[in-house]
Protein backbone atom coordinates (compact mmCIF):
# COMPACT_ATOMS: atom_id res chain seq x y z
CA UNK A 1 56.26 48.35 81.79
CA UNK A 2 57.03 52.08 83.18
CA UNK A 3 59.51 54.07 80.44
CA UNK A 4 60.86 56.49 82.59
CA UNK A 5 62.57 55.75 85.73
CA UNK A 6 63.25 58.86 88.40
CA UNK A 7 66.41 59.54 89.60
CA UNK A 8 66.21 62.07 92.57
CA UNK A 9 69.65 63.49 93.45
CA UNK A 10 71.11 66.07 95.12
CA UNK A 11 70.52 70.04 94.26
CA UNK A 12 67.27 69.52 93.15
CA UNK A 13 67.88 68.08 90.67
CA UNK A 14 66.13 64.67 89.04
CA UNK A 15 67.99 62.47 86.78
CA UNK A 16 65.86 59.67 84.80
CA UNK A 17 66.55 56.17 82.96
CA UNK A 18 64.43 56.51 79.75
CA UNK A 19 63.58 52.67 78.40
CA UNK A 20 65.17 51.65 74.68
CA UNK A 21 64.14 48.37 74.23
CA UNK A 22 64.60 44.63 75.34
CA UNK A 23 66.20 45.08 78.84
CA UNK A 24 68.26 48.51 77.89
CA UNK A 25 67.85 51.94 79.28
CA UNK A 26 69.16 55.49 78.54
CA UNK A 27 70.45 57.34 81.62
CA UNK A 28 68.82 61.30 80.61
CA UNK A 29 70.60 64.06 83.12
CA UNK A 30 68.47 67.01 85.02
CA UNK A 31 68.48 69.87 81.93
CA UNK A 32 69.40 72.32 85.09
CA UNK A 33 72.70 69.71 85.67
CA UNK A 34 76.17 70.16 83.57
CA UNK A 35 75.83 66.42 82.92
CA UNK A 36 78.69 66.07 84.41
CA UNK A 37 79.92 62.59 85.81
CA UNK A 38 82.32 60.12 86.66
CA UNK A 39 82.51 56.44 85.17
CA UNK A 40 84.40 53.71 88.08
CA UNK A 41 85.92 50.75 87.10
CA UNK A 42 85.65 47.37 87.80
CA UNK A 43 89.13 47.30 89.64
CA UNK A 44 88.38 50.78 90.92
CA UNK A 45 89.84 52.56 87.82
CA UNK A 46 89.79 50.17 84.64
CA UNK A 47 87.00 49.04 82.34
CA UNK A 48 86.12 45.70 81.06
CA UNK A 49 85.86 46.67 77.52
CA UNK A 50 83.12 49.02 77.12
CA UNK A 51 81.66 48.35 80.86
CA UNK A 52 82.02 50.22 83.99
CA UNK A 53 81.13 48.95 87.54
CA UNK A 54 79.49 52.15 88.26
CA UNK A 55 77.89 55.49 87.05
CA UNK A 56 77.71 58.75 89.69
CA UNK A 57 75.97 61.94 88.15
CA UNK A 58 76.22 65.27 89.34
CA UNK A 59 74.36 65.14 92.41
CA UNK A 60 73.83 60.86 92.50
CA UNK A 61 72.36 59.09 92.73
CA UNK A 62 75.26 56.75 92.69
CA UNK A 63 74.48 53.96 90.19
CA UNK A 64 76.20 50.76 90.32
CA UNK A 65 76.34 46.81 88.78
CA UNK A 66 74.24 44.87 90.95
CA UNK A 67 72.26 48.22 93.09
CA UNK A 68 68.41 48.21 92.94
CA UNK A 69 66.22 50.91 91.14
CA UNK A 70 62.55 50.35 91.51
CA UNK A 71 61.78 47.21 91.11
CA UNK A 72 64.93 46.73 89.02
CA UNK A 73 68.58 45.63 89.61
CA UNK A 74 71.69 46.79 87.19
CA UNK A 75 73.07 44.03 85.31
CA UNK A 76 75.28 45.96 83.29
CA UNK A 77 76.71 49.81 82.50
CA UNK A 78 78.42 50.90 79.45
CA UNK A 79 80.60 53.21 79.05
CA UNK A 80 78.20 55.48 77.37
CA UNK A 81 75.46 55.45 79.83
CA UNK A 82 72.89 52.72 78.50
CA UNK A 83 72.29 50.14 81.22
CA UNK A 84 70.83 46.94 81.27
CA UNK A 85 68.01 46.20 83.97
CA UNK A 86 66.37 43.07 85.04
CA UNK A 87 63.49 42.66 87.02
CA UNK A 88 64.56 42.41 90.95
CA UNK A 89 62.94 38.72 91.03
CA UNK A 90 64.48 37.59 87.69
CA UNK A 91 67.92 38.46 89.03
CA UNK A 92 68.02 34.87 91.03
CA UNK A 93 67.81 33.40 87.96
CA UNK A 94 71.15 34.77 86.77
């Protein structure tokens, strides 16, 4: 399993999703980014609890429930920018 996915945006700069454990990753922004970014809703501008439909950094890429990354697919965002990611061909199974 790869620990570190790449998340090329915009301005040069590269974001990455830095494993945890079990299914959970990290989102890490570009040290040359403010780390700026803006959380969306699942109704467009309220969360389910502690989950967000969506995560856009400074510069994207924009990262939402159900978009592919590598080989993955987001289940899940939290609030706090530790997503949960499935295998793309476990994803029928859910």
């Amino acid at each position: 399993m790869e620990n570190i996915i790449l998340l090329p945006a915009r301005y040069g700069l590269t974001h990455k999703l830095k494993y945890l454990k079990d299914n959970l990753w990290e989102i890490e922004f570009d040290k040359n980014s403010t780390g700026t970014y803006r959380l969306i809703g699942f109704d467009g501008e309220h969360k389910i609890g502690n989950l967000v439909h969506a995560l856009d950094p400074e510069g994207g890429p924009f990262l939402a429930v159900g978009s592919k990354v590598n080989d993955y697919v987001i289940k899940s965002i939290s609030s706090n920018g530790i997503f949960e990611l499935i295998k793309e061909n476990e994803n029928e199974n859910c």
